[in-house]
Protein backbone atom coordinates (compact mmCIF):
# COMPACT_ATOMS: atom_id res chain seq x y z
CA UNK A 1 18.22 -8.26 -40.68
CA UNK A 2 15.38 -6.17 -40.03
CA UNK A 3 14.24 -4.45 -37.04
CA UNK A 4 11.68 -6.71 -36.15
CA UNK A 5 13.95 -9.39 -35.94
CA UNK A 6 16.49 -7.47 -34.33
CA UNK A 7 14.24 -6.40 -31.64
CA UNK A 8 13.58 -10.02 -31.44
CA UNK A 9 16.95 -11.01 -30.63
CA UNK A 10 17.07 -8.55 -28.14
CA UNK A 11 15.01 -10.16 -25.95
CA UNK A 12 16.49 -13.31 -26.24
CA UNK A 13 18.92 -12.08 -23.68
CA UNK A 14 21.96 -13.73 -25.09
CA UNK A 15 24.49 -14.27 -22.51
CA UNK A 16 27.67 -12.20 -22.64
CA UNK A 17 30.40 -12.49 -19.93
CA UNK A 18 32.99 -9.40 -20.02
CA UNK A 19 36.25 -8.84 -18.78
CA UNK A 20 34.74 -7.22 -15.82
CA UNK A 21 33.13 -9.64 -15.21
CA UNK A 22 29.65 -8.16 -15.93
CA UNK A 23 26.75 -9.13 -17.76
CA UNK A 24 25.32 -7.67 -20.95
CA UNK A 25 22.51 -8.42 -23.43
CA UNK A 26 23.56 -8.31 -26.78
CA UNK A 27 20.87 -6.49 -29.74
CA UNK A 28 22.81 -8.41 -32.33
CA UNK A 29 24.24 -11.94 -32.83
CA UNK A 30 27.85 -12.06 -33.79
CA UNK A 31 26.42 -14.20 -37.36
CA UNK A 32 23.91 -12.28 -38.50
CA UNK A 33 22.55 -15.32 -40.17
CA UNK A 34 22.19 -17.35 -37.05
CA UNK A 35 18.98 -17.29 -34.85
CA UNK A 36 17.75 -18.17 -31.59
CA UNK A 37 15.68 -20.50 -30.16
CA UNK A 38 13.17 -18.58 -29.61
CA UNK A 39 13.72 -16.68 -33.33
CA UNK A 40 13.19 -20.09 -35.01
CA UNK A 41 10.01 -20.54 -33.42
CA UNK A 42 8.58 -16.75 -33.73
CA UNK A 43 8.44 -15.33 -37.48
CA UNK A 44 6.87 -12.14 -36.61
CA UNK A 45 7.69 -8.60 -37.63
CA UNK A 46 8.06 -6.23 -34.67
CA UNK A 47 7.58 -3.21 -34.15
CA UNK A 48 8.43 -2.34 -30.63
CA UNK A 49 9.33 -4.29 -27.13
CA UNK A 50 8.04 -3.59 -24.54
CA UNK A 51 10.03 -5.15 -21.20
CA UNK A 52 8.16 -4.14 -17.81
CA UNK A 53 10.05 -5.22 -14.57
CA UNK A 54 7.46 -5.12 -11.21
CA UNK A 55 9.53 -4.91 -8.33
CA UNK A 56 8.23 -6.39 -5.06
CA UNK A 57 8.77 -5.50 -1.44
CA UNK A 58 10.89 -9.14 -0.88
CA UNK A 59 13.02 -7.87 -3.71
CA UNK A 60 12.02 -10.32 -6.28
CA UNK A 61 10.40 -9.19 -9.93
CA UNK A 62 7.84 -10.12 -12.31
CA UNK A 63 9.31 -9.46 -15.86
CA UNK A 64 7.26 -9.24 -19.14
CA UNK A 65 8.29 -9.14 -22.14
CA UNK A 66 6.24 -7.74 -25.18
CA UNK A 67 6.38 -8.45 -28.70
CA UNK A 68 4.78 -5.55 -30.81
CA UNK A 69 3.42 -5.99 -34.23
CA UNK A 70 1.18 -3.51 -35.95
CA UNK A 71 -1.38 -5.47 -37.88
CA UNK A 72 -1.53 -3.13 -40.98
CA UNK A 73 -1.47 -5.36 -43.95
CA UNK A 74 -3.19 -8.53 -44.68
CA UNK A 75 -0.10 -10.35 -44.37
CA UNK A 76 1.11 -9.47 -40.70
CA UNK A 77 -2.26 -10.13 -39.51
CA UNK A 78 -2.15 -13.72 -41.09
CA UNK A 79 1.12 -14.22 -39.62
CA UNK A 80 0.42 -13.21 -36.09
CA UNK A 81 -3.41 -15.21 -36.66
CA UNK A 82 -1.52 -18.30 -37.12
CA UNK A 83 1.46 -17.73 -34.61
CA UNK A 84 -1.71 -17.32 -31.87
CA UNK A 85 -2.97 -20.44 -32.90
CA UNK A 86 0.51 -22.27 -32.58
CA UNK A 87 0.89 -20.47 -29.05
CA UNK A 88 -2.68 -21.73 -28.02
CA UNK A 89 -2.26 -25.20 -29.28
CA UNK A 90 1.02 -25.79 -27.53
CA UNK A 91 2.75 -22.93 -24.82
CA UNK A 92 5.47 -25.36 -23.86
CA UNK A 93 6.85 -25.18 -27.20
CA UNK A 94 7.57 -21.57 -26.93
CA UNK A 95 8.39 -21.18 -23.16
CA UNK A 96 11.17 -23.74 -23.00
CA UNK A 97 13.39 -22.05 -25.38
CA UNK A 98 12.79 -18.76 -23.87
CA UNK A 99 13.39 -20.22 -19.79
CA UNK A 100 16.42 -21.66 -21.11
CA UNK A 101 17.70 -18.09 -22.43
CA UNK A 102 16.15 -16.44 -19.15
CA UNK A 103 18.12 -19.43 -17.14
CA UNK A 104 21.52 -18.62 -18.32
CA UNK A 105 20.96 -15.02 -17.99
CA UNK A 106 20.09 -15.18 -14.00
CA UNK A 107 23.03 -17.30 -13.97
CA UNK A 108 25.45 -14.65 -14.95
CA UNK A 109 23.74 -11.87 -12.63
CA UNK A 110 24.46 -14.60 -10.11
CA UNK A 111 27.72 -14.57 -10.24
CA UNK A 112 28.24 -11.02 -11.02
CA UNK A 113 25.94 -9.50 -7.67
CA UNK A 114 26.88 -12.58 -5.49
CA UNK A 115 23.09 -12.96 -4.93
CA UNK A 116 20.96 -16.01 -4.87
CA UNK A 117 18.09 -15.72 -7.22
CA UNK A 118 15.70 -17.96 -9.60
CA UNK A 119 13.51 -17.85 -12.53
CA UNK A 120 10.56 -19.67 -12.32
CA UNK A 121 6.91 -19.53 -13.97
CA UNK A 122 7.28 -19.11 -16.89
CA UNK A 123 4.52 -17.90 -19.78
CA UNK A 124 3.50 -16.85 -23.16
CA UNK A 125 0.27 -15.15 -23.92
CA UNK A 126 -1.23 -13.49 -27.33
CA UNK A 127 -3.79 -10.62 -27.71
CA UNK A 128 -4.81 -8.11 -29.40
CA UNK A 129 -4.63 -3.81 -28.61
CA UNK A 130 -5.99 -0.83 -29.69
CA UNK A 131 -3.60 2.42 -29.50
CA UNK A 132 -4.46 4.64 -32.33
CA UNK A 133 -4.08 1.86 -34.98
CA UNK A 134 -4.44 -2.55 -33.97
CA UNK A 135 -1.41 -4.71 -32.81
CA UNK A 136 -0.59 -8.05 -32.44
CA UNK A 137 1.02 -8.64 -28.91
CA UNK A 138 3.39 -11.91 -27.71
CA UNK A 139 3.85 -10.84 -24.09
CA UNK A 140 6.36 -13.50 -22.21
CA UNK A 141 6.52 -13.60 -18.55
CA UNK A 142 8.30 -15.35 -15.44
CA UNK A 143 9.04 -14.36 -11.94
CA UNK A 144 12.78 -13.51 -10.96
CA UNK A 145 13.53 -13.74 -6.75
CA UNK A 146 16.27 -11.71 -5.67
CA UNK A 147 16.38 -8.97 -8.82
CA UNK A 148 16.89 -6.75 -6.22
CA UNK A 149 18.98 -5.63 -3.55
CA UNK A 150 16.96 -5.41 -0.55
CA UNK A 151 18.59 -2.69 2.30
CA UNK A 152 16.46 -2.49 5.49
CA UNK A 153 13.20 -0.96 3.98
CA UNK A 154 14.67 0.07 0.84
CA UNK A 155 14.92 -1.91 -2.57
CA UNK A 156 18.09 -1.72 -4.95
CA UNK A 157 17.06 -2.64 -8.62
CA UNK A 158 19.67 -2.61 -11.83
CA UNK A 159 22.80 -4.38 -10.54
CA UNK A 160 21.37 -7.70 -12.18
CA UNK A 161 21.14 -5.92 -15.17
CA UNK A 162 23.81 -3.73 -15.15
CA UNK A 163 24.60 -2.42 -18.46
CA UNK A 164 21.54 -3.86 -20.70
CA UNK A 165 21.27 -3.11 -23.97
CA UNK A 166 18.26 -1.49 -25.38
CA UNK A 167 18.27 -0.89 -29.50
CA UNK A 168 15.85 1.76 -31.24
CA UNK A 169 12.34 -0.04 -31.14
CA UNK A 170 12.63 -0.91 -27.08
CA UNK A 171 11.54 0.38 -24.09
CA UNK A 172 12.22 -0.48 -20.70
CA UNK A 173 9.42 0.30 -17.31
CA UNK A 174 10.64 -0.46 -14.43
CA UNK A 175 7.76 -0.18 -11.44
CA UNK A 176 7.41 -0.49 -7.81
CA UNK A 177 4.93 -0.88 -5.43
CA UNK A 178 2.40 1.89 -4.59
CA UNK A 179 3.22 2.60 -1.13
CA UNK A 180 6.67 3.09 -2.30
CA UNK A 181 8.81 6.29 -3.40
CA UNK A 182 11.89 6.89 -5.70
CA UNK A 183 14.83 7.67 -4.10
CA UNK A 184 17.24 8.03 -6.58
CA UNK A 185 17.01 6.87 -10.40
CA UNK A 186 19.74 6.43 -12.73
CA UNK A 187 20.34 7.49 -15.87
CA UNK A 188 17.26 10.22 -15.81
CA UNK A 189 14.47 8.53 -17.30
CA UNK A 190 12.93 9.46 -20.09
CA UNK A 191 9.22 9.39 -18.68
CA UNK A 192 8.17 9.40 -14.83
CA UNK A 193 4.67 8.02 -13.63
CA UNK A 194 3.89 7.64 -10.00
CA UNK A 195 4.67 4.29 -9.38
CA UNK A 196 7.64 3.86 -12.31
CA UNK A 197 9.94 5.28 -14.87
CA UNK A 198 10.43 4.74 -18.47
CA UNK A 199 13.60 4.42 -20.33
CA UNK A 200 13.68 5.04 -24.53
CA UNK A 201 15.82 2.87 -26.37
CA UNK A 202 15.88 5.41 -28.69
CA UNK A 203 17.58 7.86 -26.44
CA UNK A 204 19.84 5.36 -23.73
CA UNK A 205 22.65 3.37 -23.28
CA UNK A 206 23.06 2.01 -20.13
CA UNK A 207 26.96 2.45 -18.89
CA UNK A 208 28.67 0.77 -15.85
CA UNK A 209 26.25 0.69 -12.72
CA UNK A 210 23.21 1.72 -14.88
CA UNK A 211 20.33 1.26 -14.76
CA UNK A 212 19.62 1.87 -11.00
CA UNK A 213 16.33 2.64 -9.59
CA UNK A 214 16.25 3.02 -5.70
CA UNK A 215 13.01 2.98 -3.92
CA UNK A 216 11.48 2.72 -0.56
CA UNK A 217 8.47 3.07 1.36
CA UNK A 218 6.60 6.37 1.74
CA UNK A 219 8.06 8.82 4.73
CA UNK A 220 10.89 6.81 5.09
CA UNK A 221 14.17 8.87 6.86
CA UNK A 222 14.47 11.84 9.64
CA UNK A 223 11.21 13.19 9.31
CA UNK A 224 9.43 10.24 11.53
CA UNK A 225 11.70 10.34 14.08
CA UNK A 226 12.20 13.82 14.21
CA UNK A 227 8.30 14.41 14.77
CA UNK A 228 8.93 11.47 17.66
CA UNK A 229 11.33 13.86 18.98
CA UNK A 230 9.75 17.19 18.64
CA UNK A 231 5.93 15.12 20.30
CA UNK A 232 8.66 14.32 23.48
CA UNK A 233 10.24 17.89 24.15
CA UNK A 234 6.88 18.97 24.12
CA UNK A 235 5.24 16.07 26.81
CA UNK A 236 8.18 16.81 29.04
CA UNK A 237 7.92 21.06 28.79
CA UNK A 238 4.26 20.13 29.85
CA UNK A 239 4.91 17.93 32.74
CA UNK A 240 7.53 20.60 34.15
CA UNK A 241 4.53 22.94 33.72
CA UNK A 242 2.06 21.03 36.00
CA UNK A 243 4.65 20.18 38.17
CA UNK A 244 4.87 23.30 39.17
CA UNK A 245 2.06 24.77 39.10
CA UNK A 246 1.05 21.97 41.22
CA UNK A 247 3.63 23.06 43.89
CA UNK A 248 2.99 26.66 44.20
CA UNK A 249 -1.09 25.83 44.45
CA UNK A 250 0.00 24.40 48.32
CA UNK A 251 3.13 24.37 50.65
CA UNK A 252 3.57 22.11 53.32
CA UNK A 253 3.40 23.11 57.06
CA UNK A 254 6.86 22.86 58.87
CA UNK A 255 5.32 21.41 62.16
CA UNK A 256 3.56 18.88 60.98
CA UNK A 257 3.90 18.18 57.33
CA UNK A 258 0.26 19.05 56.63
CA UNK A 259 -0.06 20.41 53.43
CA UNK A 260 -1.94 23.79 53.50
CA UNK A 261 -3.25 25.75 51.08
CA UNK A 262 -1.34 28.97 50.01
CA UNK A 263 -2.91 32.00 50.42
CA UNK A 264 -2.92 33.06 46.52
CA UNK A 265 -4.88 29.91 45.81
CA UNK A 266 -7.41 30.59 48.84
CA UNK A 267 -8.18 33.80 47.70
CA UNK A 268 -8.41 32.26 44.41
CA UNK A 269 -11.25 29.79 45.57
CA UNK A 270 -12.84 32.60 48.09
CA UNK A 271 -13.48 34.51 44.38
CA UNK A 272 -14.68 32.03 42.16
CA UNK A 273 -17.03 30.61 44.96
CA UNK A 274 -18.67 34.42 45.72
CA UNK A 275 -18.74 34.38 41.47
CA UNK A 276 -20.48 30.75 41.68
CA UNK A 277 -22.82 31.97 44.50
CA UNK A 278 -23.95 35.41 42.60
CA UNK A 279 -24.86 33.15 39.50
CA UNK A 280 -28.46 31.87 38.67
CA UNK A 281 -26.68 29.18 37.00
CA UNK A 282 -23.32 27.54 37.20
CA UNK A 283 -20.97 28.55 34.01
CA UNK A 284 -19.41 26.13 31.92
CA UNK A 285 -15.53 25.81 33.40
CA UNK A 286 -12.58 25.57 30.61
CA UNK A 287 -12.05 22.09 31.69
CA UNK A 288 -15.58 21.53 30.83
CA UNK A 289 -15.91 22.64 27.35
CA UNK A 290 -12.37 21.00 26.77
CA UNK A 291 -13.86 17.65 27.44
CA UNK A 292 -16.89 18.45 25.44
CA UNK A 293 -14.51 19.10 22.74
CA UNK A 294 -12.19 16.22 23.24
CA UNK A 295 -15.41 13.89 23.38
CA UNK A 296 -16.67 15.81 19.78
CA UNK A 297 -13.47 14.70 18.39
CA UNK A 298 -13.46 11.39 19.23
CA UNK A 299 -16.76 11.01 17.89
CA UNK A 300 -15.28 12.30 14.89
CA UNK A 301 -12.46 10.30 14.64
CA UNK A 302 -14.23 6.90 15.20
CA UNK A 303 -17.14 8.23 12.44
CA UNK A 304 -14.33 8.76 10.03
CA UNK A 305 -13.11 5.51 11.40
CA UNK A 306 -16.36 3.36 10.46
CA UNK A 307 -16.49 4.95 7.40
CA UNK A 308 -12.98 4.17 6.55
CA UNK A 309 -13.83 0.65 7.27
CA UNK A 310 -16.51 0.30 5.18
CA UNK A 311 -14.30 0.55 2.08
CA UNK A 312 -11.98 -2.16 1.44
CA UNK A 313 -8.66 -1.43 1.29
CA UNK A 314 -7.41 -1.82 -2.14
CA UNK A 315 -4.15 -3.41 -0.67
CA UNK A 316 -5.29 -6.09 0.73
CA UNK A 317 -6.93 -7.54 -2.94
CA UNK A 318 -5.21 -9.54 -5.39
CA UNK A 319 -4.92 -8.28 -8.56
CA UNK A 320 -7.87 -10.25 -10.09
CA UNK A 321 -10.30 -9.56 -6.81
CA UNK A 322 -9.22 -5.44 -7.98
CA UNK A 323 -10.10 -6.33 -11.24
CA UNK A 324 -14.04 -7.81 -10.25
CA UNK A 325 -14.61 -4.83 -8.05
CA UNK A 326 -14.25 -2.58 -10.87
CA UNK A 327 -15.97 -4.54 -13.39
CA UNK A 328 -18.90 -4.63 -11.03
CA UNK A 329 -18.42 -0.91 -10.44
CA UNK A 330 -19.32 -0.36 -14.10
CA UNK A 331 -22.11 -2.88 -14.12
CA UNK A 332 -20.29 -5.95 -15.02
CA UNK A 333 -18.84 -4.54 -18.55
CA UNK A 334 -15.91 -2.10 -19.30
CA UNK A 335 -13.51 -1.63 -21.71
CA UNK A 336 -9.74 -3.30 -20.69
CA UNK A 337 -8.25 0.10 -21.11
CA UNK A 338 -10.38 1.25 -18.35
CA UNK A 339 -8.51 -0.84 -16.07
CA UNK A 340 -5.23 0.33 -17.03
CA UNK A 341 -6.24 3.59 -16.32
CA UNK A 342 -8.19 3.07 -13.04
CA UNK A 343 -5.93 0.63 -11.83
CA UNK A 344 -2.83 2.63 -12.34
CA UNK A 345 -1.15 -0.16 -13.98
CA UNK A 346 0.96 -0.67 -16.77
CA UNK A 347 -0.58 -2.22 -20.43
CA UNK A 348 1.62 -5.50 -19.68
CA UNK A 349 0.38 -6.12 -16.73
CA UNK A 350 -3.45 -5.27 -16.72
CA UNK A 351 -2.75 -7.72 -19.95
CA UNK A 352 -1.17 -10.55 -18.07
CA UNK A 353 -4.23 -10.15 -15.33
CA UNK A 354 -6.61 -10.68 -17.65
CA UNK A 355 -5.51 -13.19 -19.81
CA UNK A 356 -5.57 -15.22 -16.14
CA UNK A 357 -8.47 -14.30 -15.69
CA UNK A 358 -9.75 -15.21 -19.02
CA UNK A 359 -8.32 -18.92 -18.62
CA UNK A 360 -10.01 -19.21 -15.16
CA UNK A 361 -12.84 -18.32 -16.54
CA UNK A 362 -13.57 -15.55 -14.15
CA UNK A 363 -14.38 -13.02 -16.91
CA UNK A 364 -15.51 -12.96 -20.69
CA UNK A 365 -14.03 -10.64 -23.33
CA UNK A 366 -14.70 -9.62 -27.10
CA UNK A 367 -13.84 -6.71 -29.52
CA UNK A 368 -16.59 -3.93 -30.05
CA UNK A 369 -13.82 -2.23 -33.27
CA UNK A 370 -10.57 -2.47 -32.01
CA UNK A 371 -11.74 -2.35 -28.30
CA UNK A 372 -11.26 -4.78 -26.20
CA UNK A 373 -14.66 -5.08 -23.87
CA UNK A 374 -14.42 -7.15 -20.37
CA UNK A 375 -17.64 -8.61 -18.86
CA UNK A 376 -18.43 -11.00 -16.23
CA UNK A 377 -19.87 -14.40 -17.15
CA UNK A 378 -23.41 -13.87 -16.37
CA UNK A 379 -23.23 -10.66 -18.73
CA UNK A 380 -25.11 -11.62 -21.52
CA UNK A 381 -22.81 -10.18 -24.85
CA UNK A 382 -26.08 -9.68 -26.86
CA UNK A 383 -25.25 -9.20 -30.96
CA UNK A 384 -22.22 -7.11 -31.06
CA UNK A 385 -21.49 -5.75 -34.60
CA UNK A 386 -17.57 -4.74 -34.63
């Protein structure tokens, strides 16, 4: 069997129940003659796979699932030409064997973690990329609710998956959302980025309670409520302050409760008043200049404010509206890597966005040598000479 089928079969998450009752994916089946589904549909060589899980805040996952194949010789490029067309003709022949694998899996990670969760929307896509030399990709999707374990703010990822195999030729990202921050991550990955980590297959093998990958959002623990704390002592040290101050500044008469003003703070007043008096102008008091200030800053603050508001926040844009923005940021034509890079996301998914996209009709692509170019539709392509 070679290792493009192998890394195949991986992904065909095979089902395995152990005595633990765990949940594996097996690299290998137990006839090495037999195939999947999904194998007798797919003759491809592969490379690499590429599996990217996208955590979300509700706990629930998009997975994709990359098929790698260099295009090299005349004969892999054929092969992957006419698997594209197959794909493009007809994607229900090629997702229902794959939801069916995907189905049984979720079922097993069911039982195991005692956790509802579905697979549902499922996809297949083609395309080609440019990294140092051309590939071929088959990138499979769906959306998984409940992958993880959601605690208060935090998110639990790995139990489902406790114990996955990964052979040579695969890697597995696991990513979370920007506002987010690792906790803890288990085994140590092989690669950190700020919004994921990358495990080699190559150099892991998951063991009980691996992988794990802990995350929640940014600031989250002692330090808030500390700073709560700290902003509290400090109001009521204040208030003591002027409390006092404010009762040695008079003293109430005995006979008739009248308050009257001690004599420190008259001969206070009698001395700023002769200062006042000697003056061809009246100075600027503390309290004065400390509003002046506190009115500067506010002016500041609601500058910086407006300003603020006049960029849209990036959060609040769906994936394809981020994708627009910066395609009309570099005048309606950029190259797809560009997004990956601006964007901060991974290859997988800046792929999945724009093959969307690309359906909908929203934007245009083509190849200027083994480039792939975005545009909007008014752009007009021109003669482009690969």
């Amino acid at each position: 069997m070679n290792a493009g089928r192998r890394g195949l079969l991986v992904i065909c998450l095979v089902v395995a129940v152990t005595a633990l009752g765990g949940m594996t994916l097996l690299a290998d089946p137990v006839d090495a003659q037999s195939e999947s589904p999904l194998l007798q549909q797919i003759d491809l060589e592969t490379d690499t796979v590429r599996i990217g899980i996208d955590l979300y805040e509700d706990g629930s996952a998009t997975w994709t699932i990359e098929f790698w194949s260099a295009l090299e010789t005349d004969d892999r490029t054929a092969a992957f030409e006419s698997l594209q067309d197959d794909i493009q003709a007809n994607p229900a022949n090629f997702t229902g064997s794959f939801a069916d694998s995907i189905n049984g899996t979720v079922d097993a990670a069911r039982a195991s973690t005692g956790r509802e969760m579905t697979a549902s929307n499922f996809t297949v896509a083609t395309e080609r990329q440019t990294l140092g030399r051309e590939y071929g990709v088959v990138s499979y999707s769906f959306e998984w609710t409940g992958f993880a374990r959601v605690e208060g703010e935090k998110l639990h990822a790995g139990d489902a998956i406790e114990g996955l195999y990964l052979d040579d030729g695969t890697r597995l990202l696991v990513s979370w959302p920007a506002e987010y921050e690792p906790q803890s991550v288990t085994p140590e990955p092989d690669d950190r980025r700020d919004t994921a980590v990358i495990w080699q297959g190559a150099n892991t093998e998951f063991v009980d309670g691996e992988p794990r990958v802990v995350v929640a959002p940014a600031g989250i623990g002692l330090g808030p409520i500390a700073g709560v704390l700290g902003i509290l002592v400090v109001l009521a040290g204040l208030g003591g302050w002027l409390y006092r101050r404010r009762s040695t500044a008079t003293t109430t008469d005995s006979a008739d409760g009248t308050p009257t003003p001690n004599a420190d703070a008259t001969a206070t007043k009698s001395a700023a008043a002769s200062t006042t008096d000697a003056a061809d102008a009246p100075e600027e008091t503390d309290d004065t200049a400390e509003l002046e200030s506190t009115e500067s800053a506010e002016t500041d603050q609601s500058s910086e404010t407006e300003s603020a508001d006049s960029e849209p926040d990036t959060s609040l844009l769906s994936n394809e509206e981020q994708v627009m923005q910066l395609l009309e940021a570099n005048g309606g034509r950029m190259k797809q890597q560009t997004a990956v890079e601006e964007l901060d996301w991974t290859d997988a998914k800046t792929s999945k966005v724009v093959s969307g996209m690309r359906e909908a009709g929203t934007i245009e692509s083509f190849r200027i040598g083994r480039e792939n170019v975005l545009t909007t539709p008014e752009d007009d392509l021109g003669e482009i000479n690969e």
